[in-house]
N, C-alpha and C. Protein backbone atom coordinates (compact mmCIF):
# COMPACT_ATOMS: atom_id res chain seq x y z
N UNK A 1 0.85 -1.16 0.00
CA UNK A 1 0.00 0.00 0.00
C UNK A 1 0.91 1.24 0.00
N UNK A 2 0.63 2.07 -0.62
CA UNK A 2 1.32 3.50 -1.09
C UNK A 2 1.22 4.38 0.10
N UNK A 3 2.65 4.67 0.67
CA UNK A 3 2.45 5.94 1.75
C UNK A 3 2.48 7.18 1.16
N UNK A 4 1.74 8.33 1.56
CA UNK A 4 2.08 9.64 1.13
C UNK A 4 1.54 10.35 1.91
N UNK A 5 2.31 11.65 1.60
CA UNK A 5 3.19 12.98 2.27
C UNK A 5 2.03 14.01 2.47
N UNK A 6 2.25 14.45 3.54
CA UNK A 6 0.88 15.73 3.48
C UNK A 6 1.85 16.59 4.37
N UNK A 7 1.03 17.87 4.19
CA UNK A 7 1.26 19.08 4.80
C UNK A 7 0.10 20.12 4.88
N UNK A 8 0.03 20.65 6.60
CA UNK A 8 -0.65 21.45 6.45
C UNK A 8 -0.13 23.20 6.34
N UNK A 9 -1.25 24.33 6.32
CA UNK A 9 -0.85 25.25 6.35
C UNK A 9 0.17 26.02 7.87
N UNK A 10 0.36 25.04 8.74
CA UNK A 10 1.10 25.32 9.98
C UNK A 10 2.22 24.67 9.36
N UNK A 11 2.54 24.52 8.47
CA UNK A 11 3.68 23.32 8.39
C UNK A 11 3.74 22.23 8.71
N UNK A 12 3.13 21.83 9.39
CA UNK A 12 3.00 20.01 9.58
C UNK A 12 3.42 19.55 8.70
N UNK A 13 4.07 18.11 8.92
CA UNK A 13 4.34 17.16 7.94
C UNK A 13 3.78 15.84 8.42
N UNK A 14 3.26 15.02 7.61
CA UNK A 14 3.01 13.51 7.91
C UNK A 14 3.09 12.94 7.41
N UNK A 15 2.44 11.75 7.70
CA UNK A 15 2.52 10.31 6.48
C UNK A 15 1.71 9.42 6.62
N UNK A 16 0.66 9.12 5.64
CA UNK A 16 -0.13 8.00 5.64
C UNK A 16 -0.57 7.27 4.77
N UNK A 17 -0.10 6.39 5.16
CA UNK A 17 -0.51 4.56 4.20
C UNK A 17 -1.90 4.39 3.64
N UNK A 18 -2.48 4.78 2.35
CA UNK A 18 -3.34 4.75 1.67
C UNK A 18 -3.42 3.96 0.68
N UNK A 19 -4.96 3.25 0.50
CA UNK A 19 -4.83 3.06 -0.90
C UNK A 19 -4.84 3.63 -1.92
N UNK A 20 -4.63 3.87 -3.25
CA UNK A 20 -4.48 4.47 -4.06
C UNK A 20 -6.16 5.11 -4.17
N UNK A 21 -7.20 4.14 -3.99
CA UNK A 21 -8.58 4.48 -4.55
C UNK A 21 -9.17 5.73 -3.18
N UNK A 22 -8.69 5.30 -2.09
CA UNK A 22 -8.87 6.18 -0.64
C UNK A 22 -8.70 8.03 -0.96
N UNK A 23 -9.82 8.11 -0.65
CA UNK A 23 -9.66 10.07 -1.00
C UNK A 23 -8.52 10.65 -0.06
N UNK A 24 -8.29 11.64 -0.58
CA UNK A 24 -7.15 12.45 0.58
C UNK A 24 -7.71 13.03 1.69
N UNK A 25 -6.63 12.49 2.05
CA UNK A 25 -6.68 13.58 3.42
C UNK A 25 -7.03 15.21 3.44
N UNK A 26 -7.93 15.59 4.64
CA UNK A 26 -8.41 16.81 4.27
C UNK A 26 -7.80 17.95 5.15
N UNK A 27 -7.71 17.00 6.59
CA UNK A 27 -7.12 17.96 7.80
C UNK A 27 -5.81 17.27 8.62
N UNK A 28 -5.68 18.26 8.66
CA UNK A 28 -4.19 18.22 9.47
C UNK A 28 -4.09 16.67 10.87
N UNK A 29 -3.55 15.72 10.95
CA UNK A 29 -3.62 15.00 12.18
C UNK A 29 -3.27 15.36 13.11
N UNK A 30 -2.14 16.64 13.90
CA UNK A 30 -1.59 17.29 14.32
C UNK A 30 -2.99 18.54 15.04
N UNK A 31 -2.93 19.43 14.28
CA UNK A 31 -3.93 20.66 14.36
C UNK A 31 -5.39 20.84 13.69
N UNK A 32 -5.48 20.01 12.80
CA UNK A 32 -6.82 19.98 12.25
C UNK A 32 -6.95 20.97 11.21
N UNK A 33 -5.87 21.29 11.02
CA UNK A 33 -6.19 22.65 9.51
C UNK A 33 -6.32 21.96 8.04
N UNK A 34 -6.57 22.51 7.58
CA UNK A 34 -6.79 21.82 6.05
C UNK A 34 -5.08 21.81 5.69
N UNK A 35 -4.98 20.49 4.69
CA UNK A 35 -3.50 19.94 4.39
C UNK A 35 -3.80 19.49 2.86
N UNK A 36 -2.29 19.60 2.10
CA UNK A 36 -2.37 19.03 1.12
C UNK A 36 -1.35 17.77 1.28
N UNK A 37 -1.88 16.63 -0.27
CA UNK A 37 -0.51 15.96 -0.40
C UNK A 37 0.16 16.23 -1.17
N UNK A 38 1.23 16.30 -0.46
CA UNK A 38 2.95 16.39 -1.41
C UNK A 38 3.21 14.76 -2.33
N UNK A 39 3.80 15.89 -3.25
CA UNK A 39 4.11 15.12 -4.39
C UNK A 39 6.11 14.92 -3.94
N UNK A 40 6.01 13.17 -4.02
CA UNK A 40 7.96 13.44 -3.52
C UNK A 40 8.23 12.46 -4.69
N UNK A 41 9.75 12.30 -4.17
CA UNK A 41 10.54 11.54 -4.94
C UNK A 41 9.92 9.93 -4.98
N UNK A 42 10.32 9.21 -5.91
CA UNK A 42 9.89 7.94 -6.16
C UNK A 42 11.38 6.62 -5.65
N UNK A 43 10.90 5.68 -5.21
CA UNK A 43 12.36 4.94 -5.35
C UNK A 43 12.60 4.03 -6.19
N UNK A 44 11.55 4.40 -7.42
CA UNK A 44 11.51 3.28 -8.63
C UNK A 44 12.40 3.86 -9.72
N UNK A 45 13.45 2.67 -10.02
CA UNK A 45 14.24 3.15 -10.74
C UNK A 45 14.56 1.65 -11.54
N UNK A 46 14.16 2.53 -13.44
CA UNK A 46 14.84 1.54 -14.44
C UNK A 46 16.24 0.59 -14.38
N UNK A 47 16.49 -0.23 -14.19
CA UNK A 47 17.50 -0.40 -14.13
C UNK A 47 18.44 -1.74 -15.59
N UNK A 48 19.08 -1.64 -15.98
CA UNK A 48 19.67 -2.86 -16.62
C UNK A 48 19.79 -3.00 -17.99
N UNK A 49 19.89 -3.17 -18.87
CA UNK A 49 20.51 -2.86 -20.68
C UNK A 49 19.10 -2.44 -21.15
N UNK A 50 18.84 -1.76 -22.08
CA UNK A 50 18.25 -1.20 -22.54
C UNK A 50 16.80 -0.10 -22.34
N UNK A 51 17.38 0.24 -21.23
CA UNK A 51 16.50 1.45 -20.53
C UNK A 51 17.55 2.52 -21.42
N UNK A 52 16.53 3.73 -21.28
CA UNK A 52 17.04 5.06 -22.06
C UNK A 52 18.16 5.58 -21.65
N UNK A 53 18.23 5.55 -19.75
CA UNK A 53 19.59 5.82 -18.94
C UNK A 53 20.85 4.82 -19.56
N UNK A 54 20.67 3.96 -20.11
CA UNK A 54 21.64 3.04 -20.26
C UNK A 54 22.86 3.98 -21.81
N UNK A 55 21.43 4.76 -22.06
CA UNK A 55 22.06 5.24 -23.25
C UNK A 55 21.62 4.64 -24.86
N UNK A 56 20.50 3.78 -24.44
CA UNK A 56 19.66 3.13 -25.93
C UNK A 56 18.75 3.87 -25.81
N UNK A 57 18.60 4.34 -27.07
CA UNK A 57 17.14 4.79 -27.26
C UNK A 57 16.87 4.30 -28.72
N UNK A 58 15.32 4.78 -29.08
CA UNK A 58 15.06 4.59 -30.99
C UNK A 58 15.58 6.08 -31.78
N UNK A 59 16.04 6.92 -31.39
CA UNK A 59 16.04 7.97 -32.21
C UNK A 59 17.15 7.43 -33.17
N UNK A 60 17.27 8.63 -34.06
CA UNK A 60 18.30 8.56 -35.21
C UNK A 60 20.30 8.40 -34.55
N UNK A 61 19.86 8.49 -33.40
CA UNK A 61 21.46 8.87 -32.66
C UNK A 61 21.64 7.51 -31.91
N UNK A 62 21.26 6.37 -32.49
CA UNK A 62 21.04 4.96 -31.13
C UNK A 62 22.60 5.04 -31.35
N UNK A 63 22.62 4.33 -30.23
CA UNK A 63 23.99 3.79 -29.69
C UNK A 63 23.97 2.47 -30.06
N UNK A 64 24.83 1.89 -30.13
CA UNK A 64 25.02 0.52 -30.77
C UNK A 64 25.53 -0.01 -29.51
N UNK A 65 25.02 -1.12 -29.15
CA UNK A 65 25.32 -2.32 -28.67
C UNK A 65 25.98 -3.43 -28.66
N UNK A 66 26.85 -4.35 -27.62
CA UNK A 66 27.66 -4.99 -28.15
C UNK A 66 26.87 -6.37 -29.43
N UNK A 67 25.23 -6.47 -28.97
CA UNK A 67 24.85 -7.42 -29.92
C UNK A 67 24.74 -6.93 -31.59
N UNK A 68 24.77 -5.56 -31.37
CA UNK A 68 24.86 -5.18 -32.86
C UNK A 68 25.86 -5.32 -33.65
N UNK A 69 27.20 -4.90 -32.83
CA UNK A 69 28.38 -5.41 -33.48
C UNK A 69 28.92 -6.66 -33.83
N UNK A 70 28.57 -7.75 -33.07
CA UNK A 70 28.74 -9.05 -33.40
C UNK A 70 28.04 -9.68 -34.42
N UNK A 71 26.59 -8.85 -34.92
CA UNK A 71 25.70 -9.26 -35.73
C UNK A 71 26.64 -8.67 -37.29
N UNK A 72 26.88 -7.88 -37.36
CA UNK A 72 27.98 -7.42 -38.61
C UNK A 72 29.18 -7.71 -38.41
């Protein structure tokens, strides 16, 4: 289940374990003021040959690979 970040207008910060379908949070758990959720960093990350970070992509500029070179 997905945790996420809220804040209210006092600054509060929190955190709560929601399901994705579960409406947001409206008030502060702290003070009771109205809060939003923060949008944060993710810890999902592409990893392993042919992700775009790797440096493959389809454009006109691909990088060649060692299977391409062995194929010619």
């Amino acid at each position: 289940m997905p945790v996420y970040e809220y804040r209210c207008q006092n600054e509060h910060e929190f955190e709560a374990e929601q399901s994705i379908k579960d409406a947001p949070i409206r008030k502060c758990t702290t003070c009771g003021e109205p809060c939003k959720r923060l949008i944060s960093a993710t810890s999902f990350h592409l990893k392993g040959s042919g992700w775009y970070r790797d440096g493959y992509s389809y454009s006109s500029g691909q990088k060649k690979t060692s299977r391409d070179k062995k194929s010619r």
